[in-house]
C-alpha atoms as a PDB file:
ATOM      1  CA  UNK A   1     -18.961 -12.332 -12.424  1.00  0.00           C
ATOM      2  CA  UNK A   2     -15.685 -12.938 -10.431  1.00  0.00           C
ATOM      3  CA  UNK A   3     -13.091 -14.013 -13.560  1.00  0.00           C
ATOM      4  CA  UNK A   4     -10.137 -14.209 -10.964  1.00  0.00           C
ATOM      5  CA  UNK A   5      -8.467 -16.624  -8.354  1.00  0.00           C
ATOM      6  CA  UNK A   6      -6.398 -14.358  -5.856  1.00  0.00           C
ATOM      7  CA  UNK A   7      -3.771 -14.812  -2.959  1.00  0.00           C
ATOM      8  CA  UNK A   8      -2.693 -12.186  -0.829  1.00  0.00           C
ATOM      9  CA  UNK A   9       0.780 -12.590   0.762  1.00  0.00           C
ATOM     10  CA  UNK A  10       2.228 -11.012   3.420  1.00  0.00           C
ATOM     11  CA  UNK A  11       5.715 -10.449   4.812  1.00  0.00           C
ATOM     12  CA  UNK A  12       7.313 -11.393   1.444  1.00  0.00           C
ATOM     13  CA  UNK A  13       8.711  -9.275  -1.317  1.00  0.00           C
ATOM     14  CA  UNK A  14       8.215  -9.140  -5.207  1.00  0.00           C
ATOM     15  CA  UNK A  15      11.160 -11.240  -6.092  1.00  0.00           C
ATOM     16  CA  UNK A  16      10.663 -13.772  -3.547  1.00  0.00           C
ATOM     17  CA  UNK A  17       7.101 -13.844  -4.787  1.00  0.00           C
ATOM     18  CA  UNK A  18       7.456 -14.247  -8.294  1.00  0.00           C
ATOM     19  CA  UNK A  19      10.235 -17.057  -7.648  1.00  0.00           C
ATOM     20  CA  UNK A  20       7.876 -18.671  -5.727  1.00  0.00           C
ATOM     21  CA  UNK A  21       4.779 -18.720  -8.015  1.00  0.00           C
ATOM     22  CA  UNK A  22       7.349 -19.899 -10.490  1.00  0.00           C
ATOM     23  CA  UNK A  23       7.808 -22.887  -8.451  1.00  0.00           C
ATOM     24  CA  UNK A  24       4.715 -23.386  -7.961  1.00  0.00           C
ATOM     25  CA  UNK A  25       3.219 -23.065 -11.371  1.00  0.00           C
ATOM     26  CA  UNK A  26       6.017 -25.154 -12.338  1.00  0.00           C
ATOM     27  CA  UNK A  27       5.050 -27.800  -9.623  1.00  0.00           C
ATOM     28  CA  UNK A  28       1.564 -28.312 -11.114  1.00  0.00           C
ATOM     29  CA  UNK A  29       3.052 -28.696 -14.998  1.00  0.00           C
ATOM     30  CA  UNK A  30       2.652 -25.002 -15.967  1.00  0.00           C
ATOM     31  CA  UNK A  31       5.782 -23.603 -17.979  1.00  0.00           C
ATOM     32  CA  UNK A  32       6.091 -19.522 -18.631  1.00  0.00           C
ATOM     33  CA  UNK A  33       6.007 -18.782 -22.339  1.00  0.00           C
ATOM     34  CA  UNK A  34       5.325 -14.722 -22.008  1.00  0.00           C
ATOM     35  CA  UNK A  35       6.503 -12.577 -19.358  1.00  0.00           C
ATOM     36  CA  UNK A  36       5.858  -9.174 -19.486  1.00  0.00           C
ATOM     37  CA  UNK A  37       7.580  -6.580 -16.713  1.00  0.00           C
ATOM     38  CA  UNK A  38       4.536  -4.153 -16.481  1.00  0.00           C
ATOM     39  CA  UNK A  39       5.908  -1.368 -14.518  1.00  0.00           C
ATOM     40  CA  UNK A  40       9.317  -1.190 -16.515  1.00  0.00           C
ATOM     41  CA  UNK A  41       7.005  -0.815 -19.806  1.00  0.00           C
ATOM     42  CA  UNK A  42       5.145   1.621 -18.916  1.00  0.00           C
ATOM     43  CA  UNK A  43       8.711   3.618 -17.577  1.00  0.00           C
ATOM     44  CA  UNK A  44       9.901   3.295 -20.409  1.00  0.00           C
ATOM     45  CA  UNK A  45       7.426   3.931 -22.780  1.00  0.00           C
ATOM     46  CA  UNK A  46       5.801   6.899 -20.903  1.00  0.00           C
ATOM     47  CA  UNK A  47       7.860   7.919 -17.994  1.00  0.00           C
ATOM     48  CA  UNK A  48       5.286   6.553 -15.800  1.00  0.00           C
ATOM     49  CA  UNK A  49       5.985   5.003 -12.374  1.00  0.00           C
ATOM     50  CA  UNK A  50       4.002   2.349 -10.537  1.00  0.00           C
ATOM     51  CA  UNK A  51       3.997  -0.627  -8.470  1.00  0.00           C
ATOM     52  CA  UNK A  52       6.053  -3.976  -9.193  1.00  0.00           C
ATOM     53  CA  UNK A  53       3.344  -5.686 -11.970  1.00  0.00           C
ATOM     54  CA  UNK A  54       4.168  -8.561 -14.184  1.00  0.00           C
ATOM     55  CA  UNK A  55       2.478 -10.748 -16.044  1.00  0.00           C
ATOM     56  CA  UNK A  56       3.551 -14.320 -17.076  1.00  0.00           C
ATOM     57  CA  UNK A  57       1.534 -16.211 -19.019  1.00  0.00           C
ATOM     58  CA  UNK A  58       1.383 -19.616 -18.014  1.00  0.00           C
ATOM     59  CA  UNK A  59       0.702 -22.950 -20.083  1.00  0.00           C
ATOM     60  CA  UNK A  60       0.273 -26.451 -19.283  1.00  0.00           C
ATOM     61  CA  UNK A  61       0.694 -28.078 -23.302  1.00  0.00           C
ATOM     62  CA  UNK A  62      -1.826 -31.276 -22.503  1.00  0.00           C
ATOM     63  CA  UNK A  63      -4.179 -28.844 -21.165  1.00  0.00           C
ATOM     64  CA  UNK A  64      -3.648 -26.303 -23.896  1.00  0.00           C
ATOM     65  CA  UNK A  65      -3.816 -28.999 -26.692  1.00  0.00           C
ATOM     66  CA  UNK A  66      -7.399 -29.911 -24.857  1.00  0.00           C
ATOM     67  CA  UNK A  67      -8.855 -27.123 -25.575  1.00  0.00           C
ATOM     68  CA  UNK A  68      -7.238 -26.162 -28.714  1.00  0.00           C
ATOM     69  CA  UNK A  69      -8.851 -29.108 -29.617  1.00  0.00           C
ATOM     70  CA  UNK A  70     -12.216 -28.090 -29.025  1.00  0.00           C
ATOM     71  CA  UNK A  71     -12.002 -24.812 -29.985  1.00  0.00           C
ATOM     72  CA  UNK A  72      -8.916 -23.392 -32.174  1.00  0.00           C
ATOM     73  CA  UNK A  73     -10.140 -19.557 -31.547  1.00  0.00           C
ATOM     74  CA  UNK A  74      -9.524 -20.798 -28.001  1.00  0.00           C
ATOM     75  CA  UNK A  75      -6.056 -19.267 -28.065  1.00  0.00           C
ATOM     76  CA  UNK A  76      -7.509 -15.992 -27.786  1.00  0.00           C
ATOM     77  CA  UNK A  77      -7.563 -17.008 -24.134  1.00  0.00           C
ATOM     78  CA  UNK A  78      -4.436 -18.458 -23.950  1.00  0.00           C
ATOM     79  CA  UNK A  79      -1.730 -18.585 -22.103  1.00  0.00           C
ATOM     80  CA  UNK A  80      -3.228 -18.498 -18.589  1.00  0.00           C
ATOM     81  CA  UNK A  81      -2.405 -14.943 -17.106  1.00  0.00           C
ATOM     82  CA  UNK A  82      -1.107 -15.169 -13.380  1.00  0.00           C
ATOM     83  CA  UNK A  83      -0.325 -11.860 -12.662  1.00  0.00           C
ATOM     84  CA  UNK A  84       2.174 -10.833  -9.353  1.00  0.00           C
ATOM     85  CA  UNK A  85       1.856  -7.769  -8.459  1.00  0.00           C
ATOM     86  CA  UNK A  86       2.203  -5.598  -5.462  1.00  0.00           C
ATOM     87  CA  UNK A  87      -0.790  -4.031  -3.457  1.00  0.00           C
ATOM     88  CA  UNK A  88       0.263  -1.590  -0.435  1.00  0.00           C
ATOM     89  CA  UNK A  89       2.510  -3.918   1.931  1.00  0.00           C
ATOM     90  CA  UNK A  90       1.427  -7.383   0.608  1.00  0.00           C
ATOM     91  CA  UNK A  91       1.701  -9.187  -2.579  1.00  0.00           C
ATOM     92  CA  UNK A  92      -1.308 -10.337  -5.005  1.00  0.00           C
ATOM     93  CA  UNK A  93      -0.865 -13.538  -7.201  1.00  0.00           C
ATOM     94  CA  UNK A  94      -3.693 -13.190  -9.379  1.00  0.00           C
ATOM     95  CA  UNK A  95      -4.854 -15.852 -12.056  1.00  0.00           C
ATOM     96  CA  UNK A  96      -7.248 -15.516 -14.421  1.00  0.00           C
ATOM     97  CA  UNK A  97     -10.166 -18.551 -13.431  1.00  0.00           C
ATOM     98  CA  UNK A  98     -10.072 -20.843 -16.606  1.00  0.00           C
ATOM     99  CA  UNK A  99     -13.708 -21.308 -16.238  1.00  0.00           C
ATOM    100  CA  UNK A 100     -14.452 -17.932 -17.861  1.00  0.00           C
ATOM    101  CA  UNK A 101     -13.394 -20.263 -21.053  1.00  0.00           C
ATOM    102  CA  UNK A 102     -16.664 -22.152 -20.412  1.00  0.00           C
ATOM    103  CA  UNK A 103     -18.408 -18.733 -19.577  1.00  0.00           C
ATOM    104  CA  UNK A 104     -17.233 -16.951 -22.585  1.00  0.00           C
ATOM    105  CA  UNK A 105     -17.307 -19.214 -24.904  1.00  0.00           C
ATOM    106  CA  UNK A 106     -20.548 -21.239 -23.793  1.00  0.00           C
ATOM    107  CA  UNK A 107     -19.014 -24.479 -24.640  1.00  0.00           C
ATOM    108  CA  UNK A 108     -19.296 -27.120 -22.166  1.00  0.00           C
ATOM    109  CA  UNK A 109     -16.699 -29.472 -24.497  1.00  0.00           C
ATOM    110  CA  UNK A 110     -14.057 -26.979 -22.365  1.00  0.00           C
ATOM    111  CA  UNK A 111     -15.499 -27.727 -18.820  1.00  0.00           C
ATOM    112  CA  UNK A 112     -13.381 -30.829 -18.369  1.00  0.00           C
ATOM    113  CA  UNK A 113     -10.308 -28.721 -19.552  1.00  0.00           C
ATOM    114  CA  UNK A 114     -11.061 -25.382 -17.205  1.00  0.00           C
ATOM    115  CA  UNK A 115     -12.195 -27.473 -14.365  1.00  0.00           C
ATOM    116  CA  UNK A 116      -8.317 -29.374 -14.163  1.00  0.00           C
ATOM    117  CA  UNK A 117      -6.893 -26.015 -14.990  1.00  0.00           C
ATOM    118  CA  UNK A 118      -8.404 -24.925 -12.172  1.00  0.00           C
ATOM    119  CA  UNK A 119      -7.514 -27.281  -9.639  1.00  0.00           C
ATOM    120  CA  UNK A 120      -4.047 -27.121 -10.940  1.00  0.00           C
ATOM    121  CA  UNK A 121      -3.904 -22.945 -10.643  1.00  0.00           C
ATOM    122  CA  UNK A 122      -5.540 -23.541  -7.327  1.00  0.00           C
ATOM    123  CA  UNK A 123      -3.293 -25.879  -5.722  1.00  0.00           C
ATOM    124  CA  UNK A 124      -0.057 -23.490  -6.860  1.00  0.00           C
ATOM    125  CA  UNK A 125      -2.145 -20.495  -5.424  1.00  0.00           C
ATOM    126  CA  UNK A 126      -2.717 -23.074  -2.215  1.00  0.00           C
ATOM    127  CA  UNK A 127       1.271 -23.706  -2.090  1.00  0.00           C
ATOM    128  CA  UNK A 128       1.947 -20.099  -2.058  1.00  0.00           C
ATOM    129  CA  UNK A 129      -0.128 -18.846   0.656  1.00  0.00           C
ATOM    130  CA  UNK A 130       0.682 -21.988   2.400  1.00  0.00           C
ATOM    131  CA  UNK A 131       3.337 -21.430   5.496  1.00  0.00           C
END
């Protein structure tokens, strides 16, 4: 089971990229509550080096509040993880597919809710590899 929705992007860099997916989570109504700079973690903590990897966890609220409302151990899923990261000489934007809510949970109350956080994660994926 595929639980991701992934962009590849070429001829940009990490900065440029995570401004942009930024924009374009922000576009379809998706604010950044958690960020969290991967690769400067795990320098810090361990000494280790790697490539540029964060993590922001994205949240639309009326979406959020949707499915909080049909399942309060929801959250356990929540924020939605888009994670930008790089991978050789292009850049992934990679977002965890909101239907694994439906999947992992088995409630089909949350199928209206992961099927607009789809399209929503799917047309800021679609506006980043757009040229």
């Amino acid at each position: 089971m595929s639980y991701d929705r992934t962009v590849r992007l070429a001829a940009t860099d990490f900065d440029t990229t995570v401004t942009a997916v930024r924009k374009a989570l922000a576009d379809q109504g998706f604010g950044i509550l958690t960020e969290i700079d991967v690769a400067a973690t795990l320098k810090a903590k361990l000494g280790h080096d790697m490539e540029d990897y964060l993590i922001l966890g994205a949240c639309n609220p009326p979406l959020a509040h949707r499915a909080l409302e049909a399942d309060r151990s929801i959250g356990l899923l929540l924020p939605c993880n888009v994670v930008v990261r790089r991978d050789g000489d292009q850049m992934l934007v990679q977002a965890l597919d909101p239907g694994t809510m439906v999947t992992l949970t088995g409630l089909d109350t949350l199928k209206p809710v992961a099927d607009e956080a789809t399209a929503r994660l799917d047309a800021a994926l679609g506006a980043l590899a757009a040229p």
